[in-house]
C-alpha atoms as a PDB file:
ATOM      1  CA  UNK A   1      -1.857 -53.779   5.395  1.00  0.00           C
ATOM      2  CA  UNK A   2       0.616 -56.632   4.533  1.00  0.00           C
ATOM      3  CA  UNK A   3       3.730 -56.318   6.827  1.00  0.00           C
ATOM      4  CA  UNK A   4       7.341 -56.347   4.491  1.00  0.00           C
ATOM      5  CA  UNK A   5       9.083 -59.818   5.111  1.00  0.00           C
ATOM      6  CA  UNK A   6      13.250 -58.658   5.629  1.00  0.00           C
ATOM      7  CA  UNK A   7      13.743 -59.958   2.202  1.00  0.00           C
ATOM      8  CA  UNK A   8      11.313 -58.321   0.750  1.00  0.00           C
ATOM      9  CA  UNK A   9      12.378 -54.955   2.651  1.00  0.00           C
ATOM     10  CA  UNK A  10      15.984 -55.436   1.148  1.00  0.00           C
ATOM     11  CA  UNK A  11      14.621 -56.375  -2.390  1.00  0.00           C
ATOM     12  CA  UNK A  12      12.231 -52.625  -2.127  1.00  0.00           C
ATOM     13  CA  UNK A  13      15.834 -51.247  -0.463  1.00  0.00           C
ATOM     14  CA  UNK A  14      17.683 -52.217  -3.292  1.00  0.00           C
ATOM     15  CA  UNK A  15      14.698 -51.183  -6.023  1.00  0.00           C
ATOM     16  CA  UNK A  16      14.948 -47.473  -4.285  1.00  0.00           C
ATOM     17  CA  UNK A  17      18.541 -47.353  -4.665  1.00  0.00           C
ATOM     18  CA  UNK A  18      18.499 -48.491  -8.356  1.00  0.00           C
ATOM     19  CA  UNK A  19      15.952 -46.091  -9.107  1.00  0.00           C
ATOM     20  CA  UNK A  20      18.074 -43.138  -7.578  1.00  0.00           C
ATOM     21  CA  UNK A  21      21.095 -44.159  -9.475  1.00  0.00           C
ATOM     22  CA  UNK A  22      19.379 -44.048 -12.497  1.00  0.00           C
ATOM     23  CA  UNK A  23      17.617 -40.684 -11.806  1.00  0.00           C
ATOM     24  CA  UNK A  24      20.989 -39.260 -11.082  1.00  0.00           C
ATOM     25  CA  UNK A  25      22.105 -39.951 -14.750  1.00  0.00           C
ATOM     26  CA  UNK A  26      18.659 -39.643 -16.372  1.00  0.00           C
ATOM     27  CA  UNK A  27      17.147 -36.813 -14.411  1.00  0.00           C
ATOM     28  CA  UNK A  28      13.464 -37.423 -12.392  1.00  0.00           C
ATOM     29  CA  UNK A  29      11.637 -36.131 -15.127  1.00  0.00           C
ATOM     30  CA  UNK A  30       8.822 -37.277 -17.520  1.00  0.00           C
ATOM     31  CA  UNK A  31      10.846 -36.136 -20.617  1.00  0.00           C
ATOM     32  CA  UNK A  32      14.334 -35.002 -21.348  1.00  0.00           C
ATOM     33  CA  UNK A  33      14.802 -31.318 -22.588  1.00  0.00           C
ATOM     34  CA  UNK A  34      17.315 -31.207 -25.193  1.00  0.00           C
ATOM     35  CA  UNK A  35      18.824 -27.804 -26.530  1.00  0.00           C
ATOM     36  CA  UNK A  36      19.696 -27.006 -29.995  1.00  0.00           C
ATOM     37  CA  UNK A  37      22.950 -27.151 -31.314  1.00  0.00           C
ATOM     38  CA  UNK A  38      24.094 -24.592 -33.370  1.00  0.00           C
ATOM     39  CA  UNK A  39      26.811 -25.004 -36.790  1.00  0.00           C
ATOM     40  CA  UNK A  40      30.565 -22.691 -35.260  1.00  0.00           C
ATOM     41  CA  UNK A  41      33.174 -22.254 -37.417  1.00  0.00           C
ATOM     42  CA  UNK A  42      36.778 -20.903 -36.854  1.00  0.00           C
ATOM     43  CA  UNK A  43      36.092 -17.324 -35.785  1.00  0.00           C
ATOM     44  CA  UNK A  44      34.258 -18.321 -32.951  1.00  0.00           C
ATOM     45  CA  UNK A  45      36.102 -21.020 -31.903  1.00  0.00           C
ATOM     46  CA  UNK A  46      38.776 -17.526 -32.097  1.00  0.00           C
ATOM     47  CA  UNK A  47      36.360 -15.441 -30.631  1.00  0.00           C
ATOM     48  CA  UNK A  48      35.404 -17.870 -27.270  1.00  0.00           C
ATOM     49  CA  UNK A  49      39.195 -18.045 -27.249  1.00  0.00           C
ATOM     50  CA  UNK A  50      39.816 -14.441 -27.203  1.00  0.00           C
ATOM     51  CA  UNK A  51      36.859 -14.067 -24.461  1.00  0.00           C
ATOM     52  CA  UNK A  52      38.843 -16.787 -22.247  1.00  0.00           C
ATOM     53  CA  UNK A  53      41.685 -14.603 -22.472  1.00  0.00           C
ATOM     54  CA  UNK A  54      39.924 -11.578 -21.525  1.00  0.00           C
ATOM     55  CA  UNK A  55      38.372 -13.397 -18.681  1.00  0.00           C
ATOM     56  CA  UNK A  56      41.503 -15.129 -17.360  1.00  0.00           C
ATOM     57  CA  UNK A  57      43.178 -10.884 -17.546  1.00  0.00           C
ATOM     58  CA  UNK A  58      40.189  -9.371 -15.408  1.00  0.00           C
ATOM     59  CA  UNK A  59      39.903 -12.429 -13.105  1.00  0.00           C
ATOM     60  CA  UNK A  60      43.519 -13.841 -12.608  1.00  0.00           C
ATOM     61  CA  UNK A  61      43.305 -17.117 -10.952  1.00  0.00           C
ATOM     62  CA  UNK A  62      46.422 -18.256 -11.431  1.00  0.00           C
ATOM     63  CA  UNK A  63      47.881 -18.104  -7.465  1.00  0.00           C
ATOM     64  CA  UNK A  64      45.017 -21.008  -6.803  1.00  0.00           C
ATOM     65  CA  UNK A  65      46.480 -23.435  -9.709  1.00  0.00           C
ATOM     66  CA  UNK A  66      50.295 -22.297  -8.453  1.00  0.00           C
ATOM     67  CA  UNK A  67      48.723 -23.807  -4.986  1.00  0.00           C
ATOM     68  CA  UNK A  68      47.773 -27.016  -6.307  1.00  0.00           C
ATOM     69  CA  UNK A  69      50.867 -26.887  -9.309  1.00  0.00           C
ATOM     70  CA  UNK A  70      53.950 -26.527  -6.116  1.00  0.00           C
ATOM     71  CA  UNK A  71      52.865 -29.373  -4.342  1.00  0.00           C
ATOM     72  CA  UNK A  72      52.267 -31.974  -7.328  1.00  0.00           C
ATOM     73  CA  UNK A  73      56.172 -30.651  -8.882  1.00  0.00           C
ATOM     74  CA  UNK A  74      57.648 -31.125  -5.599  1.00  0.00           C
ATOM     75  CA  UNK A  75      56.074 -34.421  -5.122  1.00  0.00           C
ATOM     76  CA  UNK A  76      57.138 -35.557  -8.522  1.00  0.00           C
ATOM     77  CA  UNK A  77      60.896 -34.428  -7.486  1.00  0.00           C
ATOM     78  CA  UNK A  78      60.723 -35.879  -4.086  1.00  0.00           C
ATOM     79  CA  UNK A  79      59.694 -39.359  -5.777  1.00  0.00           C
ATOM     80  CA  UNK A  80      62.401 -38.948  -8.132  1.00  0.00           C
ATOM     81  CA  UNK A  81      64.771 -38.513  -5.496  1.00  0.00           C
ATOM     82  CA  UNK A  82      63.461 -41.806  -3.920  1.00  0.00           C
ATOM     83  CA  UNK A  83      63.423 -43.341  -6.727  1.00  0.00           C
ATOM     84  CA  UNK A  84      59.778 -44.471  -6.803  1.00  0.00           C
ATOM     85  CA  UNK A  85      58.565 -45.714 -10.128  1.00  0.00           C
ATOM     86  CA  UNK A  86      57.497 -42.322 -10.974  1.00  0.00           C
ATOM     87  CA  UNK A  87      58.892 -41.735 -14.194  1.00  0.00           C
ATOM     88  CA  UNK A  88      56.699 -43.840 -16.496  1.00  0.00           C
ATOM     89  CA  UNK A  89      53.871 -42.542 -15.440  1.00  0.00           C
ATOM     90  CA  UNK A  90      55.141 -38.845 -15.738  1.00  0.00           C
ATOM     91  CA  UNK A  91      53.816 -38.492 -19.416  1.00  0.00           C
ATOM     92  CA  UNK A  92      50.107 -39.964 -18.729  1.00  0.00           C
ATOM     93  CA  UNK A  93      49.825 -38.156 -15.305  1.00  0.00           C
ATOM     94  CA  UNK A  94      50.683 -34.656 -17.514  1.00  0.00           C
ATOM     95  CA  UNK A  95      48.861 -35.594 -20.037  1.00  0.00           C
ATOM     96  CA  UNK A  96      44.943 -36.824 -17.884  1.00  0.00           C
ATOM     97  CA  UNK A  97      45.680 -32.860 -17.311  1.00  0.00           C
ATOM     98  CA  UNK A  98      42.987 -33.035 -20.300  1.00  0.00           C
ATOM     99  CA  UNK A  99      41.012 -35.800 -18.717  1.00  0.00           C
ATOM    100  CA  UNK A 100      39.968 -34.723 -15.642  1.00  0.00           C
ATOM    101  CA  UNK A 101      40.346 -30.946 -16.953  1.00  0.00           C
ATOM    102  CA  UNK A 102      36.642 -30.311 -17.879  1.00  0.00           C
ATOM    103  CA  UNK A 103      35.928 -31.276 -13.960  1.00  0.00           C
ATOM    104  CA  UNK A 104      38.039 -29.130 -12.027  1.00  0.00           C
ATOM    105  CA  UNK A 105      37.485 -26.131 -14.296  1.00  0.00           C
ATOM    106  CA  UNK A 106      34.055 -25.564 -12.707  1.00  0.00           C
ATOM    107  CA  UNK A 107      34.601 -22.956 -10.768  1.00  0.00           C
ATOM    108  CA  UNK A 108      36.339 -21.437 -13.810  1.00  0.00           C
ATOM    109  CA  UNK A 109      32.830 -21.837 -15.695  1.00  0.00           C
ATOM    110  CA  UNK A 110      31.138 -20.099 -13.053  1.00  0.00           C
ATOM    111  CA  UNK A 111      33.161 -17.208 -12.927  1.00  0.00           C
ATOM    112  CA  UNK A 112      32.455 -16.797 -16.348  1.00  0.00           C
ATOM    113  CA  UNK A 113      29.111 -17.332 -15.996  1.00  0.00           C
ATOM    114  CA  UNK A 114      28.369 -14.614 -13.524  1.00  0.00           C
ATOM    115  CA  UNK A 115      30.575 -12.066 -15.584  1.00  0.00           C
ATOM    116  CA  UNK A 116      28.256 -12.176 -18.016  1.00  0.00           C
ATOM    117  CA  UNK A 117      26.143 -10.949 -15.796  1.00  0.00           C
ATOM    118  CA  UNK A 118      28.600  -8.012 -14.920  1.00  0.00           C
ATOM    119  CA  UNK A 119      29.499  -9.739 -11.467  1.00  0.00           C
ATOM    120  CA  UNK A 120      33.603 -10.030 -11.252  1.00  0.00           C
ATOM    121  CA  UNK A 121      34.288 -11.091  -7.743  1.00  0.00           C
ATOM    122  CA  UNK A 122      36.484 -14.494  -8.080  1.00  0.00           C
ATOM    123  CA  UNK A 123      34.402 -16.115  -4.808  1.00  0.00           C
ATOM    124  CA  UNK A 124      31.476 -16.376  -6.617  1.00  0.00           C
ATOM    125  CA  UNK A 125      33.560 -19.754  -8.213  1.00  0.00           C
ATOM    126  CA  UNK A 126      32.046 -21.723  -5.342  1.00  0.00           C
ATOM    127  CA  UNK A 127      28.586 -20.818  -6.606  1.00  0.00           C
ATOM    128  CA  UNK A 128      28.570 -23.941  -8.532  1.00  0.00           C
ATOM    129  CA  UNK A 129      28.293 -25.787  -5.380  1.00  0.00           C
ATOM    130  CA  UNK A 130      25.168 -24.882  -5.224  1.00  0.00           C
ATOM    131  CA  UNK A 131      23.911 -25.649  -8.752  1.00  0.00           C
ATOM    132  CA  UNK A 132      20.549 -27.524  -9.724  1.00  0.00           C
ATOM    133  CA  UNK A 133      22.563 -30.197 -11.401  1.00  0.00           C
ATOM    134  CA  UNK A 134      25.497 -30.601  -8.414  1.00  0.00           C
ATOM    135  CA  UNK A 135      24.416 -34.532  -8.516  1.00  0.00           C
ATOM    136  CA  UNK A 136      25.003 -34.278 -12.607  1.00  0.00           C
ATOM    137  CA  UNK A 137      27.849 -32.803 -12.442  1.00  0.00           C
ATOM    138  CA  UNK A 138      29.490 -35.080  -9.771  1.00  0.00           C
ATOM    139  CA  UNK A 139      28.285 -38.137 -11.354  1.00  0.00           C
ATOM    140  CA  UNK A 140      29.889 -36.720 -14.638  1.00  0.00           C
ATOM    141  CA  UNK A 141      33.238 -36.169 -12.741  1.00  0.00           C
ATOM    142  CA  UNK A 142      33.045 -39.362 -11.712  1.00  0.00           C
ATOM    143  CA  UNK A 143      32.969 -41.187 -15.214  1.00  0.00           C
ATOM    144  CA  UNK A 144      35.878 -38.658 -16.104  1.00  0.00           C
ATOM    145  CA  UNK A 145      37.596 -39.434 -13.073  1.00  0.00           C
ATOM    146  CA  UNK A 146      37.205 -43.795 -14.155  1.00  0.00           C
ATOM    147  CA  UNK A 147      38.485 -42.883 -17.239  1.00  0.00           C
ATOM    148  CA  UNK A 148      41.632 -41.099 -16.190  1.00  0.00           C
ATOM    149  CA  UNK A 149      42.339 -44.325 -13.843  1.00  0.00           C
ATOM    150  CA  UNK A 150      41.876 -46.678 -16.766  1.00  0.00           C
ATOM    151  CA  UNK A 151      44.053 -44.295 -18.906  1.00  0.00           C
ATOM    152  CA  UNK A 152      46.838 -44.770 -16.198  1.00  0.00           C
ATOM    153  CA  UNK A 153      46.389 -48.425 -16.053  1.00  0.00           C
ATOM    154  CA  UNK A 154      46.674 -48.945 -19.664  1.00  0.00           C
ATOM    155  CA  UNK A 155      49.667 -46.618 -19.896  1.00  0.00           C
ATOM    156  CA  UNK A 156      51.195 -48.421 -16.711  1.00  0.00           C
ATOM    157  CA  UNK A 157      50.483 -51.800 -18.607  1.00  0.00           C
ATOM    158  CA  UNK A 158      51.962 -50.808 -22.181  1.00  0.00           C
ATOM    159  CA  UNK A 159      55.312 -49.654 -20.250  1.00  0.00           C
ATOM    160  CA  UNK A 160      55.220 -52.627 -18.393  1.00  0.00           C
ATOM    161  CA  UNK A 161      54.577 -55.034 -21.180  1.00  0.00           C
ATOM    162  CA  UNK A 162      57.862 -53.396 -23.081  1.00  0.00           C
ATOM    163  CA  UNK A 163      60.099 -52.898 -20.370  1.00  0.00           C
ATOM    164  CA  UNK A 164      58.869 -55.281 -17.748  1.00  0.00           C
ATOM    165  CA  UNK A 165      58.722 -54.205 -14.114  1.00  0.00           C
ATOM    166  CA  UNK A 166      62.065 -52.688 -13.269  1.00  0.00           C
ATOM    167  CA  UNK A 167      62.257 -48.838 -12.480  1.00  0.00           C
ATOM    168  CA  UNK A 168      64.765 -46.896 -14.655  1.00  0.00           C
ATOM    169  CA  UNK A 169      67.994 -46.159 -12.514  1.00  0.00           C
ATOM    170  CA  UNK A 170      68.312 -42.539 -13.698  1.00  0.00           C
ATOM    171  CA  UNK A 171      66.676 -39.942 -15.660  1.00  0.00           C
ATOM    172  CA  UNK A 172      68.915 -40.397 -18.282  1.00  0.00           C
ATOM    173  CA  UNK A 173      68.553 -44.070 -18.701  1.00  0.00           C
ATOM    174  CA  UNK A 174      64.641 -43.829 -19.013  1.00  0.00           C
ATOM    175  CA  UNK A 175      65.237 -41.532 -21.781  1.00  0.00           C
ATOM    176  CA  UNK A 176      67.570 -43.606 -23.385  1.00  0.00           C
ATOM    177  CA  UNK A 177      65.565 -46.794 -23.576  1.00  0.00           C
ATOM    178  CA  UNK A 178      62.456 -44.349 -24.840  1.00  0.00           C
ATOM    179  CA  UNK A 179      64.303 -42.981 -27.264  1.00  0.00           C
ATOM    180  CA  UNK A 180      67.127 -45.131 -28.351  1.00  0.00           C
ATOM    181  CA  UNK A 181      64.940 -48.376 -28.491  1.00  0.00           C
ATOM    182  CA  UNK A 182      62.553 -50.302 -30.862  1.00  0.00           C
ATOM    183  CA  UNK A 183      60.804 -50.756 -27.356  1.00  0.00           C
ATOM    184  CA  UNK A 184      60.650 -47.081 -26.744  1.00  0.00           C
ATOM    185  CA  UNK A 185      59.621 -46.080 -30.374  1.00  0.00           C
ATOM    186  CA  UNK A 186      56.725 -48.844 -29.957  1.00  0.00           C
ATOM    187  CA  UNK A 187      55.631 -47.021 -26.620  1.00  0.00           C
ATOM    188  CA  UNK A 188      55.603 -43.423 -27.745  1.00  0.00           C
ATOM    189  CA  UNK A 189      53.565 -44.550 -30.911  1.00  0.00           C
ATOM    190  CA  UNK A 190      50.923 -46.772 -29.230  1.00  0.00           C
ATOM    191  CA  UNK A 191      51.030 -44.873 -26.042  1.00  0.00           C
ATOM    192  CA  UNK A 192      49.896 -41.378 -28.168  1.00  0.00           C
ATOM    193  CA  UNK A 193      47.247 -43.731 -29.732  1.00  0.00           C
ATOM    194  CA  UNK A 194      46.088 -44.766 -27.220  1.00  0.00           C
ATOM    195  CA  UNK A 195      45.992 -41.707 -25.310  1.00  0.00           C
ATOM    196  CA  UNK A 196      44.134 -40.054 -28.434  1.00  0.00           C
ATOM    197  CA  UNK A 197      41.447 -42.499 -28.133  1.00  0.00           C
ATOM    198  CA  UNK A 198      40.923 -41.681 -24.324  1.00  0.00           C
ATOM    199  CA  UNK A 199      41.072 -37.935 -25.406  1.00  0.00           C
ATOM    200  CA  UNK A 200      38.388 -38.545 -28.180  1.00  0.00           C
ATOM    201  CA  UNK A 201      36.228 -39.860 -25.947  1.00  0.00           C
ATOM    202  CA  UNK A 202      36.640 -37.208 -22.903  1.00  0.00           C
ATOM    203  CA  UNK A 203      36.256 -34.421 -25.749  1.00  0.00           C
ATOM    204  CA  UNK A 204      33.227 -35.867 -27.342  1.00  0.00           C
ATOM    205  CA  UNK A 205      31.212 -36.345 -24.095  1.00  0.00           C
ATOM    206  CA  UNK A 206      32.040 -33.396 -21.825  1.00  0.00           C
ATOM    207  CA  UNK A 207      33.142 -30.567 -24.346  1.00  0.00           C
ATOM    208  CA  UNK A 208      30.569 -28.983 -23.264  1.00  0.00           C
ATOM    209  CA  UNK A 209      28.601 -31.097 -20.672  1.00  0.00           C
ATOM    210  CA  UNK A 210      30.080 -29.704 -17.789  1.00  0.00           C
ATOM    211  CA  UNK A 211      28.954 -25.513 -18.770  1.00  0.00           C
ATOM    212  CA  UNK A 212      25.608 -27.123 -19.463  1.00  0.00           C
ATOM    213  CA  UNK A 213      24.720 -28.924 -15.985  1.00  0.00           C
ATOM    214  CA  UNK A 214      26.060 -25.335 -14.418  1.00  0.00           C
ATOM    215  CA  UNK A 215      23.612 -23.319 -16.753  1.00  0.00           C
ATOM    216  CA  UNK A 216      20.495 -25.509 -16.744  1.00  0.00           C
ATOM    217  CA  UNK A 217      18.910 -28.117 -14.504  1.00  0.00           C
ATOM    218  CA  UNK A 218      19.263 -31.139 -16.609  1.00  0.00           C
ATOM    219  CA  UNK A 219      20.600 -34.286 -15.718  1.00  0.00           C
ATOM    220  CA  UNK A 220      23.950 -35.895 -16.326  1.00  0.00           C
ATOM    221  CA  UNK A 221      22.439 -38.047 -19.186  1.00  0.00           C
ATOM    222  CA  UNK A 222      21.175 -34.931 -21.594  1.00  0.00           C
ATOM    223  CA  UNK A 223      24.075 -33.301 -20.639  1.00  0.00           C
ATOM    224  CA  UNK A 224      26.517 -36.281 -22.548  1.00  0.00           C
ATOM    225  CA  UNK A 225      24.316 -36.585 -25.179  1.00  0.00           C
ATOM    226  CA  UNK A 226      23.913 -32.906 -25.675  1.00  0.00           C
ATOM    227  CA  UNK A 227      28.084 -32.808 -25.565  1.00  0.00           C
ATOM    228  CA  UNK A 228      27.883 -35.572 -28.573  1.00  0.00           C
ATOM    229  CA  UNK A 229      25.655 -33.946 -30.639  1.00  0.00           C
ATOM    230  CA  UNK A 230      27.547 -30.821 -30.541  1.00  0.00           C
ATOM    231  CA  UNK A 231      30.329 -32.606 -31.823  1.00  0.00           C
ATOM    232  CA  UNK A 232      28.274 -34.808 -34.385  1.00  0.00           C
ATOM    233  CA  UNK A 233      27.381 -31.599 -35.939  1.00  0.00           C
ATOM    234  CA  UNK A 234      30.725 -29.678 -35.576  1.00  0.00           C
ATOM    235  CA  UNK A 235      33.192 -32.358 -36.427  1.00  0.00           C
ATOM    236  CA  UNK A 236      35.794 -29.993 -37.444  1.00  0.00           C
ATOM    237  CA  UNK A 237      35.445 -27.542 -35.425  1.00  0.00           C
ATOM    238  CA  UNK A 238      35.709 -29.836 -32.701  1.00  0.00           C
ATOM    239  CA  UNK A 239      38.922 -31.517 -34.285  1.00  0.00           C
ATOM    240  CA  UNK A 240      40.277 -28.022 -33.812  1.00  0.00           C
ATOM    241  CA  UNK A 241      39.097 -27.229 -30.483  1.00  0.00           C
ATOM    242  CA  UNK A 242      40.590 -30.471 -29.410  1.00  0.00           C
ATOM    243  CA  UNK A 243      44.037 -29.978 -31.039  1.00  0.00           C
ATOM    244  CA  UNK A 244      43.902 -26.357 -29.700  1.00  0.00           C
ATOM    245  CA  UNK A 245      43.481 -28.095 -26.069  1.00  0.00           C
ATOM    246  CA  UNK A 246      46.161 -30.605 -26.531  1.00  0.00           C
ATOM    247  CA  UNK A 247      49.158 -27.848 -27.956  1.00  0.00           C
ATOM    248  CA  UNK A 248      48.436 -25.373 -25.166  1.00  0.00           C
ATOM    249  CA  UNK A 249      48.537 -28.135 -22.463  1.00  0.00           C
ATOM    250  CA  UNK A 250      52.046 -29.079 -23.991  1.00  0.00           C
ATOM    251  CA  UNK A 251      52.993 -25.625 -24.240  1.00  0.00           C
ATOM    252  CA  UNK A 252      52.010 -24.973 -20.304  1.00  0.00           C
ATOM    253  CA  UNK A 253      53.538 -27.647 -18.905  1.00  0.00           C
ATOM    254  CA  UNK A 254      57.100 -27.329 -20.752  1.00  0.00           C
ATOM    255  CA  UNK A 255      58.452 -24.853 -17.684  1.00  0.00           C
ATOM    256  CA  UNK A 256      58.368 -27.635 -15.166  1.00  0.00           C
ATOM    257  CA  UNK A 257      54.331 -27.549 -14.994  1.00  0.00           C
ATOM    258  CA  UNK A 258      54.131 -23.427 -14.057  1.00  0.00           C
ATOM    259  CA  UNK A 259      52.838 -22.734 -17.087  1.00  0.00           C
ATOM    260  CA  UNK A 260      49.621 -24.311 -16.554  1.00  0.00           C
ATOM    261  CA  UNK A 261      48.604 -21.595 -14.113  1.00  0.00           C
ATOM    262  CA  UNK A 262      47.641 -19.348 -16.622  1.00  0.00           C
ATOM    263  CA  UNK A 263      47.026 -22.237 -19.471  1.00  0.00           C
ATOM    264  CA  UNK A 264      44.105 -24.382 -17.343  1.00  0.00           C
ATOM    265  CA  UNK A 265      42.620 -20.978 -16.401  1.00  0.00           C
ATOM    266  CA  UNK A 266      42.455 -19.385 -20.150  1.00  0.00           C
ATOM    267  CA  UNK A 267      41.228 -23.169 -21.314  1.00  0.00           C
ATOM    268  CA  UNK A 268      38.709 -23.247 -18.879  1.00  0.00           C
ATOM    269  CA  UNK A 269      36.967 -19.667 -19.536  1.00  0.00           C
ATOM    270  CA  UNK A 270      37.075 -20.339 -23.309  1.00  0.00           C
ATOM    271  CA  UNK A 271      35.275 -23.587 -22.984  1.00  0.00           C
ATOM    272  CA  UNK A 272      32.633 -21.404 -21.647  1.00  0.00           C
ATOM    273  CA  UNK A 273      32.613 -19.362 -24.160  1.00  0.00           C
ATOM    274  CA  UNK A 274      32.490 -21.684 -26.468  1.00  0.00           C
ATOM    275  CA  UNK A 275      29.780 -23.716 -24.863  1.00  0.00           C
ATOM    276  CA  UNK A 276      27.956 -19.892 -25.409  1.00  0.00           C
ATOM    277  CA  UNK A 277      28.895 -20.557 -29.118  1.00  0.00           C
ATOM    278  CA  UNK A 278      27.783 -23.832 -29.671  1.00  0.00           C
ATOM    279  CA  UNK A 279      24.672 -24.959 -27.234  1.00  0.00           C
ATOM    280  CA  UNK A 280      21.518 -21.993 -28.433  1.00  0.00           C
ATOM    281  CA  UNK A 281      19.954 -20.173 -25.192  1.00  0.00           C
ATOM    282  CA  UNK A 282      17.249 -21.252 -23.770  1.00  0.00           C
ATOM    283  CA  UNK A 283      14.084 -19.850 -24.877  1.00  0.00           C
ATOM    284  CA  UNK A 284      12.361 -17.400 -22.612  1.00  0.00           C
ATOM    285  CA  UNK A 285       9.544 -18.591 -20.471  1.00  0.00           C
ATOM    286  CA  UNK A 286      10.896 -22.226 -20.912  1.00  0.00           C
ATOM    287  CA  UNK A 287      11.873 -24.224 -17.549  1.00  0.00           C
ATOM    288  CA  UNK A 288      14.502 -26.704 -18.031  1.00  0.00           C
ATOM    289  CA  UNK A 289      13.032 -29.131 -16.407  1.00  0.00           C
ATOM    290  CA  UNK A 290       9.767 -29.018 -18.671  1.00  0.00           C
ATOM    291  CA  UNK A 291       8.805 -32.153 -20.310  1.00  0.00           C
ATOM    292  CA  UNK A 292       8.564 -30.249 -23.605  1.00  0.00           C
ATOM    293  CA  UNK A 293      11.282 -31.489 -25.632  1.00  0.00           C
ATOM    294  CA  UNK A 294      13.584 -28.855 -28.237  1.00  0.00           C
ATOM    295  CA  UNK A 295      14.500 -29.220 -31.458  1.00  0.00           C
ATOM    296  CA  UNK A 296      17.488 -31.862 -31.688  1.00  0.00           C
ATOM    297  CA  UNK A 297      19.377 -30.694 -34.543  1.00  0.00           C
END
């Protein structure tokens, strides 16, 4: 047997590695299994709403987002106070809420998941750690996580490129030269577009990515493209879902933040719900990880 020269041990090293990588996207098997999407329209888009609710009532998690909600207000103030160039940034870091969103609402998916199954105990949210697709759905929160970095880069920039690199001396002065100034007008216009586009692009490849890597042993990879067909096909419906998103997170954060709570919560369940609407249930006697592939449509 030929003995591996140390290059040629690093070269194999770095083949493995590249390999794994890609598995962790594509998944190890022969095929992809990709589920049908099914045509929604408004009343279920109500309806998964109206189950999120319901959820969010019998399984109040709202003390655990108050935990992480106290801290990130006070550090806000505290900065403020210190007058670190927080203030910019305030808008973009409130609004990657919806970024980073279909992530940390995991456990929220599996508490959902399991009530279905007529199991309400709020500790089974940690069952998720233990899902088939945990390297999916961390490589997943990863690319969401990149993208809420480059959204606060770009926001950072665009204030930066208006204003230049001064902090505001007050509250009140920042939202005078927003609001007062051709400079400010320019920022809330581009900054929204811009912030769309990122939104767009979160919606259309995690809407409902994230409740499928929970439910089904697929990889990261099926799971995007799975998210984009569902939109492809629901368009509108999507449209809605995503404007439904955005006006609730505006709506929860108005009370200094609190209200996110019980908004993130109710947001998350209903994505599960709708996820339930959208994505059809896989056939009976069907493994996901078969190499059989479903009907794309």
């Amino acid at each position: 047997m030929r003995h591996l020269e140390p290059r040629d041990r690093s070269k194999n090293g770095q083949g493995r590695l590249a390999i794994l990588n890609l598995h962790v996207l594509t998944g190890a098997g022969e095929s992809p299994t990709y589920p049908i999407i099914r045509k929604i329209g408004f009343a279920d888009l109500k309806d998964a709403a109206a189950k999120g609710i319901d959820d969010f009532w019998v399984m109040p998690t709202h003390a655990i987002f108050l935990a992480i909600i106290y801290p990130l207000v006070g550090l806000v103030v505290t900065c403020m106070i210190l007058r670190y160039d927080v203030m910019p940034l305030l808008f973009p870091l409130v609004a990657g809420f919806a970024l980073i969103g279909p992530f940390a609402a995991i456990g929220l998916y599996e508490l959902s998941r399991q009530r279905e199954k007529g199991v309400d105990v709020w500790e089974h949210a940690f069952r998720g750690l233990r899902s088939r697709s945990l390297v999916g759905i961390a490589a997943l929160g990863m690319v969401l996580m990149i993208v809420f970095l480059i959204w606060l880069t770009t926001a950072q920039w665009l204030y930066q490129s208006l204003f230049g690199y001064g902090s505001p001396e007050s509250i009140g002065q920042f939202l005078s030269d927003i609001l007062t100034t051709s400079e400010g007008w320019i920022l809330i216009i581009a900054g929204n577009g811009i912030g769309f586009l990122f939104a767009v692009l979160v919606l259309t490849i995690s809407v409902v990515s994230f409740p499928l890597l929970l439910d089904r042993d697929v990889s990261a990879m099926v799971a995007m493209h799975t998210s984009i067909r569902a939109v492809l096909r629901n368009p509108l419906m999507m449209a809605a879902w995503g404007l439904f998103v955005a006006v609730t997170l505006v709506i929860g954060s108005l009370p200094f933040f609190f209200g996110l709570a019980v908004v993130l919560p109710v947001l998350a369940h209903s994505t599960w719900h709708l996820y339930r609407k959208v994505v059809e249930p896989e056939p009976q006697g069907r493994g996901t990880g078969t190499a059989r592939s479903w009907n794309r449509t």
